[in-house]
PDB file of N, CA and C in Angstrom:
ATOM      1  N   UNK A   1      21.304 -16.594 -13.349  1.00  0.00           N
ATOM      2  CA  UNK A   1      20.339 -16.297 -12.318  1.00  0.00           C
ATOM      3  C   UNK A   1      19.316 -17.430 -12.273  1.00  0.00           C
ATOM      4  N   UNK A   2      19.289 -17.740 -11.143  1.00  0.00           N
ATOM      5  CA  UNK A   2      17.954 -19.050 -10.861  1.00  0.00           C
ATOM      6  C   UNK A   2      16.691 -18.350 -10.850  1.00  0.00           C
ATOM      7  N   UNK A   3      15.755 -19.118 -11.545  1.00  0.00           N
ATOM      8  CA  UNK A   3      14.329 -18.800 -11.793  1.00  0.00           C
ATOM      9  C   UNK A   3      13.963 -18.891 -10.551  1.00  0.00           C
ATOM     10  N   UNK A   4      12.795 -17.979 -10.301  1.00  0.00           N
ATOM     11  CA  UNK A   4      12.295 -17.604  -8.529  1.00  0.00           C
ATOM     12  C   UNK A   4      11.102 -19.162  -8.354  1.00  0.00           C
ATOM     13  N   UNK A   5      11.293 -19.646  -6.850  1.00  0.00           N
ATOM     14  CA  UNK A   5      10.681 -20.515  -6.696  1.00  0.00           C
ATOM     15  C   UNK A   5       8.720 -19.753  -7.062  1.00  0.00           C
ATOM     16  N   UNK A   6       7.832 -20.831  -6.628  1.00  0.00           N
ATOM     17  CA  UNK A   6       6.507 -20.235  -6.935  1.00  0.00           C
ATOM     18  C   UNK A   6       6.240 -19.740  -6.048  1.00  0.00           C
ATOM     19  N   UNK A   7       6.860 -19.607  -4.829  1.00  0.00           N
ATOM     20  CA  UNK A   7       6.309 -18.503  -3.928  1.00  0.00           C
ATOM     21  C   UNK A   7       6.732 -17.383  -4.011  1.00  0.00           C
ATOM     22  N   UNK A   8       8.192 -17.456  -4.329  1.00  0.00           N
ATOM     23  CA  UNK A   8       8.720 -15.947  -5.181  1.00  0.00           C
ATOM     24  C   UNK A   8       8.246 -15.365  -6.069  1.00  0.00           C
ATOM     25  N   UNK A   9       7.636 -15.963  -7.097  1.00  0.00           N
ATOM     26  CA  UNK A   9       7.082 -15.425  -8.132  1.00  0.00           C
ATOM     27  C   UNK A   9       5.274 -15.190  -7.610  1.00  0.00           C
ATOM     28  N   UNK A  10       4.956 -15.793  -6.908  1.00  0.00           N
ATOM     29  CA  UNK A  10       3.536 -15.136  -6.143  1.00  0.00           C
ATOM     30  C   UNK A  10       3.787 -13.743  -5.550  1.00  0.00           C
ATOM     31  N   UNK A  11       4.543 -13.641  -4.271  1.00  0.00           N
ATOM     32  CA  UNK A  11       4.835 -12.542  -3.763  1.00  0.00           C
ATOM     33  C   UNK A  11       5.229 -11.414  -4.573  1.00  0.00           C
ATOM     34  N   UNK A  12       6.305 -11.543  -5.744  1.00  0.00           N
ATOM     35  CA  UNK A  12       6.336 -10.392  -6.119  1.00  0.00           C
ATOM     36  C   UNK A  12       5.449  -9.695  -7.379  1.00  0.00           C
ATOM     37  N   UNK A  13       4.532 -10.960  -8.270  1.00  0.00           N
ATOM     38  CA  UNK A  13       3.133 -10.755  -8.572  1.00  0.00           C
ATOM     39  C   UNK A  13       1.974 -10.133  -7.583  1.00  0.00           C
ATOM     40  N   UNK A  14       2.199 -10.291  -6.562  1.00  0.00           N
ATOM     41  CA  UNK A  14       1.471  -9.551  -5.474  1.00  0.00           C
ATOM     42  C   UNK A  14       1.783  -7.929  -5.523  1.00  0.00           C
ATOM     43  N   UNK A  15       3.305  -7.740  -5.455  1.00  0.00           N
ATOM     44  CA  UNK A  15       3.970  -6.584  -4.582  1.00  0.00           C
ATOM     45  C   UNK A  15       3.705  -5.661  -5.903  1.00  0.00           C
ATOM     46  N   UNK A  16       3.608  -6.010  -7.353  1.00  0.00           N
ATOM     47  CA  UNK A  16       3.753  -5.315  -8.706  1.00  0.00           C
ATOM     48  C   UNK A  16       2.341  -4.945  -8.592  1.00  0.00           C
ATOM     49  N   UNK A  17       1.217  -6.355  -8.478  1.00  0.00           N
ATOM     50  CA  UNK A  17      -0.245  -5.620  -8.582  1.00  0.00           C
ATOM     51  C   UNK A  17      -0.398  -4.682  -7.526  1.00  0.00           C
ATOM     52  N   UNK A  18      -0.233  -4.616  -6.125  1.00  0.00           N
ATOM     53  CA  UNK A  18      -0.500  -3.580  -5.304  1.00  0.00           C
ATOM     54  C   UNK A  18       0.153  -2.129  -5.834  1.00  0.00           C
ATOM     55  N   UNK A  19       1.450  -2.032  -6.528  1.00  0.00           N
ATOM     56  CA  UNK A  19       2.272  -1.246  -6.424  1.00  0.00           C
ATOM     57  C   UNK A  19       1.209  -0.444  -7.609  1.00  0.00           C
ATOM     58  N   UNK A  20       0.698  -1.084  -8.621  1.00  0.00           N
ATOM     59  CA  UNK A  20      -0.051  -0.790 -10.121  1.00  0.00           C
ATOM     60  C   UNK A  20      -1.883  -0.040  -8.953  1.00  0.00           C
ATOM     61  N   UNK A  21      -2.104  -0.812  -8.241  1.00  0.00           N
ATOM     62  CA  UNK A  21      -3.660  -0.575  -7.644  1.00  0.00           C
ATOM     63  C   UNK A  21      -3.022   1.425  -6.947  1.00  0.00           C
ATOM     64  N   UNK A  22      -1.432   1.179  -5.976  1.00  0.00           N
ATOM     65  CA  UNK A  22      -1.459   2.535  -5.507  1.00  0.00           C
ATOM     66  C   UNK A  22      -1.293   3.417  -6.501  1.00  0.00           C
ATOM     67  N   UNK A  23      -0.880   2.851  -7.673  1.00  0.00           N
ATOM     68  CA  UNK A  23      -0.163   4.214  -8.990  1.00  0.00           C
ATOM     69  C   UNK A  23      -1.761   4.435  -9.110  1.00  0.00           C
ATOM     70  N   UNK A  24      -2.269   3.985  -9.369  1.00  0.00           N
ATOM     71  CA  UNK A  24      -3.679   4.678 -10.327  1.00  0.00           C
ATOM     72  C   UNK A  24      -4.693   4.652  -9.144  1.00  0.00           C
ATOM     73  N   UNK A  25      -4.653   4.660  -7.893  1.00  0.00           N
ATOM     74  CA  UNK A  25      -6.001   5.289  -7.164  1.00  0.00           C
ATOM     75  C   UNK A  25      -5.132   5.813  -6.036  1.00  0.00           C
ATOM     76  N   UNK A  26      -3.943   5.477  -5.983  1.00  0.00           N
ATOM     77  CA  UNK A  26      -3.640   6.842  -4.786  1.00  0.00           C
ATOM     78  C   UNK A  26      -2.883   7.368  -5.019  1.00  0.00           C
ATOM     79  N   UNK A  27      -1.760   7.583  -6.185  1.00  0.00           N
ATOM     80  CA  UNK A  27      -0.776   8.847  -6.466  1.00  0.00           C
ATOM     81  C   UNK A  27      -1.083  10.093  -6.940  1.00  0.00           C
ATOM     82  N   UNK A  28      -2.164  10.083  -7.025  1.00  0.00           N
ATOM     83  CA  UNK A  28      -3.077  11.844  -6.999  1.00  0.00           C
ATOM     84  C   UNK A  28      -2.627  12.503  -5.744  1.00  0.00           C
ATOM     85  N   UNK A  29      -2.584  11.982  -4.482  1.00  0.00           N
ATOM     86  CA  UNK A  29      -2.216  12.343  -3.062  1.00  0.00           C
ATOM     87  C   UNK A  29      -1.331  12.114  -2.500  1.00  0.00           C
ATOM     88  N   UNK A  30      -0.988  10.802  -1.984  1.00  0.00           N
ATOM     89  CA  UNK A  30       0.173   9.609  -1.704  1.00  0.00           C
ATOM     90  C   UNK A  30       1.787   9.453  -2.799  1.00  0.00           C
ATOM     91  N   UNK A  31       2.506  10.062  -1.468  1.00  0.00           N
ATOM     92  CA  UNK A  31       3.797   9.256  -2.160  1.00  0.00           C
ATOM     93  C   UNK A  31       4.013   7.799  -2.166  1.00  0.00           C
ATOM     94  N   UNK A  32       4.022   6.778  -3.399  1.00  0.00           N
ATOM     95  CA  UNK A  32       3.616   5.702  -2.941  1.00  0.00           C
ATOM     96  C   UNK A  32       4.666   4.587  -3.110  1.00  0.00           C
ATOM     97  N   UNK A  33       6.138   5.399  -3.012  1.00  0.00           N
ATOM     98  CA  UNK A  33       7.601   4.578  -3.336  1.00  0.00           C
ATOM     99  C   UNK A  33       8.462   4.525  -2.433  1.00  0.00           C
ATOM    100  N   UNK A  34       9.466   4.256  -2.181  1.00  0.00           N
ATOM    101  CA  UNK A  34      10.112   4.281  -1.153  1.00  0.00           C
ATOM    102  C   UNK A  34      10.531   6.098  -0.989  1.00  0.00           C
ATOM    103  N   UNK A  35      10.717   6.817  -1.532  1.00  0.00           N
ATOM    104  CA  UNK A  35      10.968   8.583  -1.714  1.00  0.00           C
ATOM    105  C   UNK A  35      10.005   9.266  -2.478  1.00  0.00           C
ATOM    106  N   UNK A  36      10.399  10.436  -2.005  1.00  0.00           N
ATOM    107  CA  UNK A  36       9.254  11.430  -2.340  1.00  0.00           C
ATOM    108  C   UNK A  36       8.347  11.769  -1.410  1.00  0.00           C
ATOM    109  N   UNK A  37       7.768  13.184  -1.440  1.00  0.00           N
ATOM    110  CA  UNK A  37       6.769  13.822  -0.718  1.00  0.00           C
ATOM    111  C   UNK A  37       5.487  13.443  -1.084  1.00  0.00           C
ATOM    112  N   UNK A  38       4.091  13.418  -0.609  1.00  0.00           N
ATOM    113  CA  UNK A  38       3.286  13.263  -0.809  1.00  0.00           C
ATOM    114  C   UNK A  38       2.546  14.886  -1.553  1.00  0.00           C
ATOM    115  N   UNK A  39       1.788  14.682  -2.222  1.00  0.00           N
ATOM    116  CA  UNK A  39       1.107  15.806  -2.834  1.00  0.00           C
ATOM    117  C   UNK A  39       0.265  16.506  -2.109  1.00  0.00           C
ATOM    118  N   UNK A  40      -0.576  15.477  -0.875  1.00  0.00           N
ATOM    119  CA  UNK A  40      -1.824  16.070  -0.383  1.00  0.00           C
ATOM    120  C   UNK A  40      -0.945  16.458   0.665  1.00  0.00           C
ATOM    121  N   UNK A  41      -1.265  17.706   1.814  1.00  0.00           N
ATOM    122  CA  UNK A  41      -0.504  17.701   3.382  1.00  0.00           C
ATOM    123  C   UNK A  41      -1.600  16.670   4.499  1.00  0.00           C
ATOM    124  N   UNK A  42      -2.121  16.012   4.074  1.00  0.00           N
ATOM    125  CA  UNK A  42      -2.721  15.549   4.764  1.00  0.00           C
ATOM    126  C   UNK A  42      -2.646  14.270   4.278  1.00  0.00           C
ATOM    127  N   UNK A  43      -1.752  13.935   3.469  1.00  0.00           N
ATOM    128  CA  UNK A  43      -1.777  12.382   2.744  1.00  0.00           C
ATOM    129  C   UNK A  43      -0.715  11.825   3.470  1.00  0.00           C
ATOM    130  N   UNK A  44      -0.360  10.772   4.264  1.00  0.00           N
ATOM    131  CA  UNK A  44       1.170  10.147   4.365  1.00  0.00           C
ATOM    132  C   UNK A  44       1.766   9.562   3.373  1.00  0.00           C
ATOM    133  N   UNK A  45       3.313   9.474   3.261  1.00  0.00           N
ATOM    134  CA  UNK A  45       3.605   9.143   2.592  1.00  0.00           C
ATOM    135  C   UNK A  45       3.832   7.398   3.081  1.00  0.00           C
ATOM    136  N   UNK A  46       3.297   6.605   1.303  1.00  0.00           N
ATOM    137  CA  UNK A  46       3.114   5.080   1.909  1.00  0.00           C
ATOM    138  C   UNK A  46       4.174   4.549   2.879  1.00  0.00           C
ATOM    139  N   UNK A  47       5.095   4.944   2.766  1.00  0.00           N
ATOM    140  CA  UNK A  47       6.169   4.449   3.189  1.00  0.00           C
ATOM    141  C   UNK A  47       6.301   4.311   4.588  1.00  0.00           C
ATOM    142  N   UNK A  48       5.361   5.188   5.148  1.00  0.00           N
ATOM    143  CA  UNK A  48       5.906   5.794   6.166  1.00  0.00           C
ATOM    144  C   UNK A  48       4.556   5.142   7.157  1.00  0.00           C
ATOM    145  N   UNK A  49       3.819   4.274   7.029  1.00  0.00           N
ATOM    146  CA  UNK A  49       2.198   4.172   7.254  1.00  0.00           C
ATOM    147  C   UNK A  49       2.288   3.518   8.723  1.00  0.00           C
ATOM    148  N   UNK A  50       3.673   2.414   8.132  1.00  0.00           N
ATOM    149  CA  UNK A  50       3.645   1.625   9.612  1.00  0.00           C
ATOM    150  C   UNK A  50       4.057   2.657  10.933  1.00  0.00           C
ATOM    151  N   UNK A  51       4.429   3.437  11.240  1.00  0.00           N
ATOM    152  CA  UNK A  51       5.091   4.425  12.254  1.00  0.00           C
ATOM    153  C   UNK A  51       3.583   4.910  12.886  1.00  0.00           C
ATOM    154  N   UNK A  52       3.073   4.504  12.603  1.00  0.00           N
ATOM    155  CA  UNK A  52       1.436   4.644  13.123  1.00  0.00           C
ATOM    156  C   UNK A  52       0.495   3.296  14.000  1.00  0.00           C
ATOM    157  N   UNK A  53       0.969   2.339  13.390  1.00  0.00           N
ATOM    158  CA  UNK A  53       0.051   1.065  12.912  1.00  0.00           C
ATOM    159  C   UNK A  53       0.853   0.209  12.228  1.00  0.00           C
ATOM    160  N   UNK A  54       0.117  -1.156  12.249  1.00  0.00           N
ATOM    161  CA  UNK A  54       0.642  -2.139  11.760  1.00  0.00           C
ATOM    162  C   UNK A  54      -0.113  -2.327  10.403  1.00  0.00           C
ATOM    163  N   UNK A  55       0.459  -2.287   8.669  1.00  0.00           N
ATOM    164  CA  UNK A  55      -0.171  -1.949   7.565  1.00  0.00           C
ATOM    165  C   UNK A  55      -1.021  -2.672   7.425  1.00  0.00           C
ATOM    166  N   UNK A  56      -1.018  -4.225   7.989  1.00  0.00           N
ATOM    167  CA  UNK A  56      -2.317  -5.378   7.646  1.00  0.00           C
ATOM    168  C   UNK A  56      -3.424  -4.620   8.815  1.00  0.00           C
ATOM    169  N   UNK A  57      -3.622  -3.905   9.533  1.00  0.00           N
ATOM    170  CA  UNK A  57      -4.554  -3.106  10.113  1.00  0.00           C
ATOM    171  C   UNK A  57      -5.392  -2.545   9.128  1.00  0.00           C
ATOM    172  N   UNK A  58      -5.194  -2.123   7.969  1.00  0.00           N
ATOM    173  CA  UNK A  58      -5.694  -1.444   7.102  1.00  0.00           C
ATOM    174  C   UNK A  58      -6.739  -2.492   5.855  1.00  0.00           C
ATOM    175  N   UNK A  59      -6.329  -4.036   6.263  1.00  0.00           N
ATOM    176  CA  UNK A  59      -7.303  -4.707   5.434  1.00  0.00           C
ATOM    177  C   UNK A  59      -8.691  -4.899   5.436  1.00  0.00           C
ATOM    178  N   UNK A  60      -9.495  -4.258   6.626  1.00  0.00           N
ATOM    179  CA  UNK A  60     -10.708  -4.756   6.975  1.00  0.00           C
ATOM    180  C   UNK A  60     -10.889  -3.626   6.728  1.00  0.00           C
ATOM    181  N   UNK A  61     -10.220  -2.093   6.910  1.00  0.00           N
ATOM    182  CA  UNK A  61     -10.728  -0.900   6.431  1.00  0.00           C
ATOM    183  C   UNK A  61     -11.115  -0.709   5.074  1.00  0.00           C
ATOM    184  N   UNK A  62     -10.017  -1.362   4.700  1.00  0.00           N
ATOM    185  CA  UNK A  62     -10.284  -1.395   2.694  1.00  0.00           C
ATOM    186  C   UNK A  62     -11.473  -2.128   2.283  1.00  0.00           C
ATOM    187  N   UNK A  63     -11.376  -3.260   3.055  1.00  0.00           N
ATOM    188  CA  UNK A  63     -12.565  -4.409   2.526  1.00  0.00           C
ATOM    189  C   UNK A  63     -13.975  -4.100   2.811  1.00  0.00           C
ATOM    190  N   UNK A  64     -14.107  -3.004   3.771  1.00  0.00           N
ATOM    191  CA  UNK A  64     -15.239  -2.558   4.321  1.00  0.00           C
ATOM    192  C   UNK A  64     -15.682  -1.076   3.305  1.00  0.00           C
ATOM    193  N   UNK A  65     -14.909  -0.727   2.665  1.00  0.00           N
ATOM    194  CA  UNK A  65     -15.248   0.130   1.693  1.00  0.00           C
ATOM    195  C   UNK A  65     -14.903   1.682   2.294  1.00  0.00           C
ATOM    196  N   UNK A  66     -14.493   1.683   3.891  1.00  0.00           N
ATOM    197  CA  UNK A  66     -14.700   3.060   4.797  1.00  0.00           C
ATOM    198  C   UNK A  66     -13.227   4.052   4.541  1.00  0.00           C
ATOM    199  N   UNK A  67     -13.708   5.287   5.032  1.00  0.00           N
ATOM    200  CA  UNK A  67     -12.591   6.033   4.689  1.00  0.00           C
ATOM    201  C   UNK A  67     -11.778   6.107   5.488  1.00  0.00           C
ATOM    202  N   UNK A  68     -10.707   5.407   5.217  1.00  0.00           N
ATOM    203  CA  UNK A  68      -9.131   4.935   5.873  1.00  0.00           C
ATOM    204  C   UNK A  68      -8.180   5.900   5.923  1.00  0.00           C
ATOM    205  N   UNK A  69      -8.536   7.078   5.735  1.00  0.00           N
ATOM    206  CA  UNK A  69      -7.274   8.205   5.687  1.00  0.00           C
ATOM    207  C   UNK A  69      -7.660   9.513   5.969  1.00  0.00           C
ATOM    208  N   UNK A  70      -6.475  10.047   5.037  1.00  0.00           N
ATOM    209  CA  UNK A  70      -7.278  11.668   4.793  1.00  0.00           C
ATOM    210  C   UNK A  70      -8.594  12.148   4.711  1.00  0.00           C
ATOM    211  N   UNK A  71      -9.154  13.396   4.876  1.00  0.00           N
ATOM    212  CA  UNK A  71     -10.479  13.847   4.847  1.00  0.00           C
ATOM    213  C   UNK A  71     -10.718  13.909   3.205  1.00  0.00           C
ATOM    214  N   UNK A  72      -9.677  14.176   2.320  1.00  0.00           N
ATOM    215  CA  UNK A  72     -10.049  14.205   0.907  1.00  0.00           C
ATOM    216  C   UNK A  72     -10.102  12.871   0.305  1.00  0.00           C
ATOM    217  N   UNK A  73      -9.715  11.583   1.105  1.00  0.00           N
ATOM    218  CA  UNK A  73      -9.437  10.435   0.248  1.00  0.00           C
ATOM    219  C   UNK A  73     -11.043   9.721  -0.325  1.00  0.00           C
ATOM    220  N   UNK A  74     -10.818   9.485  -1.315  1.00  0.00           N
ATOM    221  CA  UNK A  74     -12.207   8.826  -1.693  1.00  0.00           C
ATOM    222  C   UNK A  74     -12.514   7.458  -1.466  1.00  0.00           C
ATOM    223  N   UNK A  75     -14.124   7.065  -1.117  1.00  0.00           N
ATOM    224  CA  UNK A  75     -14.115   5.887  -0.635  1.00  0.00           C
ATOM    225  C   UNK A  75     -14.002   4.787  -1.959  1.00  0.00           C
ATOM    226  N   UNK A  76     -13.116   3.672  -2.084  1.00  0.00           N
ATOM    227  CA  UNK A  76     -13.371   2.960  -3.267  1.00  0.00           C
ATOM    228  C   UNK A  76     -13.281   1.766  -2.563  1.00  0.00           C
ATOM    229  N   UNK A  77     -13.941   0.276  -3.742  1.00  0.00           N
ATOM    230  CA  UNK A  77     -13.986  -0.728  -2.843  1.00  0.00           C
ATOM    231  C   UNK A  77     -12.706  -1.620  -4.156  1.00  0.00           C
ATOM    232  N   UNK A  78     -12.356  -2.205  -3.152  1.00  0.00           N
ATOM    233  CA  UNK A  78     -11.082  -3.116  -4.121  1.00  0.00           C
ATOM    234  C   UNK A  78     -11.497  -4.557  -3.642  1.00  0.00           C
ATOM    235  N   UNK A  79     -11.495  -5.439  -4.214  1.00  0.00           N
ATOM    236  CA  UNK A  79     -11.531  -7.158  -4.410  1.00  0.00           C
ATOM    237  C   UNK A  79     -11.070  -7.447  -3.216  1.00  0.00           C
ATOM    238  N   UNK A  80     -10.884  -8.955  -3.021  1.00  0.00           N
ATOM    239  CA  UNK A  80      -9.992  -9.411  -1.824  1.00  0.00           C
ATOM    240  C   UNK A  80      -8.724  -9.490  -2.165  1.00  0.00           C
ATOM    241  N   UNK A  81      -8.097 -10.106  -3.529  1.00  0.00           N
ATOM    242  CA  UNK A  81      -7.051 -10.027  -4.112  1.00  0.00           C
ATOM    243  C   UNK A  81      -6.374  -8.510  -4.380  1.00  0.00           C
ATOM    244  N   UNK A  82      -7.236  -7.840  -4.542  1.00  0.00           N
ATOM    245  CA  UNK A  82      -6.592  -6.629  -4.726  1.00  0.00           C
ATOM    246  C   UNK A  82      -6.204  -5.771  -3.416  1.00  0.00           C
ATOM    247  N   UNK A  83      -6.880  -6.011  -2.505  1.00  0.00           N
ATOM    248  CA  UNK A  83      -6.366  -5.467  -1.371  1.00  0.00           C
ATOM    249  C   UNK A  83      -5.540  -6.627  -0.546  1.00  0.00           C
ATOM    250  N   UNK A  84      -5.138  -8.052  -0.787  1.00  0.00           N
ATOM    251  CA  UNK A  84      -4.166  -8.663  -0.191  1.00  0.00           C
ATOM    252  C   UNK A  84      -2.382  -8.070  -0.928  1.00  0.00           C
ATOM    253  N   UNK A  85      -3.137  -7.740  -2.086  1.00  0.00           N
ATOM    254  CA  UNK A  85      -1.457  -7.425  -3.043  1.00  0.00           C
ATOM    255  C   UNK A  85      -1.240  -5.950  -2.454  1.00  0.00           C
ATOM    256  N   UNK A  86      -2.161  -4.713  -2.207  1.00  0.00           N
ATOM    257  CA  UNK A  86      -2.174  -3.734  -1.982  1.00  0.00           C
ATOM    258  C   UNK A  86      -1.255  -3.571  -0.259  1.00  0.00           C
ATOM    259  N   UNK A  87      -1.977  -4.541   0.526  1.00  0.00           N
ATOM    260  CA  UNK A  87      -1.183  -4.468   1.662  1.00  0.00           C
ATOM    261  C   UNK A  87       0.110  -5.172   1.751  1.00  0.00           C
ATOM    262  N   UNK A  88       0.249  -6.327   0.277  1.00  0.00           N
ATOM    263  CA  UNK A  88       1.535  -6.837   0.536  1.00  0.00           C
ATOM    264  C   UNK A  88       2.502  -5.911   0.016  1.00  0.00           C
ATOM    265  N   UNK A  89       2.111  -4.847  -1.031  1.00  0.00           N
ATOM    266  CA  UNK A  89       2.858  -3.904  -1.883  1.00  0.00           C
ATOM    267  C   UNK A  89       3.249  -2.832  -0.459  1.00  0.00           C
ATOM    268  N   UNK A  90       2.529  -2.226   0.365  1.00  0.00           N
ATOM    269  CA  UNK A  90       2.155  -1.208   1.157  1.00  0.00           C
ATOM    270  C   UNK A  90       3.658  -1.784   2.397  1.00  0.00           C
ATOM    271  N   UNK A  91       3.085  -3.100   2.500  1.00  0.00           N
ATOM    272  CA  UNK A  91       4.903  -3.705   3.822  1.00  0.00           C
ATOM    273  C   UNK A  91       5.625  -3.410   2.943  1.00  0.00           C
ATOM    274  N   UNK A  92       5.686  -3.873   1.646  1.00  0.00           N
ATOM    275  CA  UNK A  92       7.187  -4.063   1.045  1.00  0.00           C
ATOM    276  C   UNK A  92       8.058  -2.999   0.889  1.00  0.00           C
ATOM    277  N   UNK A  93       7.302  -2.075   1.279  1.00  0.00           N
ATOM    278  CA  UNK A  93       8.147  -0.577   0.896  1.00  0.00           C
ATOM    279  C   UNK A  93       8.200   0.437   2.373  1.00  0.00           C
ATOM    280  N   UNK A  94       7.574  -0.418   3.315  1.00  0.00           N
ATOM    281  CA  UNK A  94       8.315   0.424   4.724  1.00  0.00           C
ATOM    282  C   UNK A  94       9.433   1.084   5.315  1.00  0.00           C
ATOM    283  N   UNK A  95       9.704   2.219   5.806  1.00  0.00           N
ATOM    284  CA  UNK A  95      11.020   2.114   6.299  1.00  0.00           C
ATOM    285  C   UNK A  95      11.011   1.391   7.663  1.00  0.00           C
ATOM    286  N   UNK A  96      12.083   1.611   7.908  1.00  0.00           N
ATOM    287  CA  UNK A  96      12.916   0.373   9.372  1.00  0.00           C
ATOM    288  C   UNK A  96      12.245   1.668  10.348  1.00  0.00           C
ATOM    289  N   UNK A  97      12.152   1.323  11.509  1.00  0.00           N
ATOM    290  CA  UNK A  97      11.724   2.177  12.678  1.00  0.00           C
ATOM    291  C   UNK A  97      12.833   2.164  13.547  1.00  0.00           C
ATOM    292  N   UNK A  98      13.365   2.818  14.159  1.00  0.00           N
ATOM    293  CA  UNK A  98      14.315   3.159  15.101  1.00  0.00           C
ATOM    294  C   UNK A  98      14.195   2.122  15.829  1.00  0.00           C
ATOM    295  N   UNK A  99      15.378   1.878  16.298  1.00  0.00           N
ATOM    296  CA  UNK A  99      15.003   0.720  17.643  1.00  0.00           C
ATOM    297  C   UNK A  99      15.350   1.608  18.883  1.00  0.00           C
TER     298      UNK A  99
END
């Protein structure tokens, strides 16, 4: 197996920290993998976010500290890095939309 170029190994250092930021501040609510139900009925499941919106829509919400979701979700503020990996983690696990 060939070692991943450095942009490969950026991106999926990205897709692991976002995937680590949704395990520990949104899987209380959020299904946050490609399967599975969400816990809250009012939580979507990540997967499913784009069928709404386009997920980089959600970076100025995060960065602004405001509440981006559910009525139960809590407001937290994440870095710039942490919310660039969070939204790159958040595409990487979309499903396909009907054409």
């Amino acid at each position: 197996m060939a070692p991943a170029d450095g942009a490969d190994f950026a991106y999926d250092s990205k897709v692991e920290v976002g995937r680590l930021i949704a395990e520990t501040r949104c899987s209380t609510c959020h299904a946050i993998g490609t399967e599975g139900d969400s816990t809250h009925p009012d939580a979507k499941p990540f997967r499913q976010l784009s069928e709404n919106y386009p997920v980089s829509n959600l970076e100025e919400a995060l960065a602004e500290g405001i509440l981006v979701g559910h009525p139960d979700m809590p407001v937290f503020v994440l870095s710039p890095y942490e919310i660039d990996s969070l939204i790159t983690y958040l595409e990487s696990i979309q499903e396909p939309h009907p054409a």
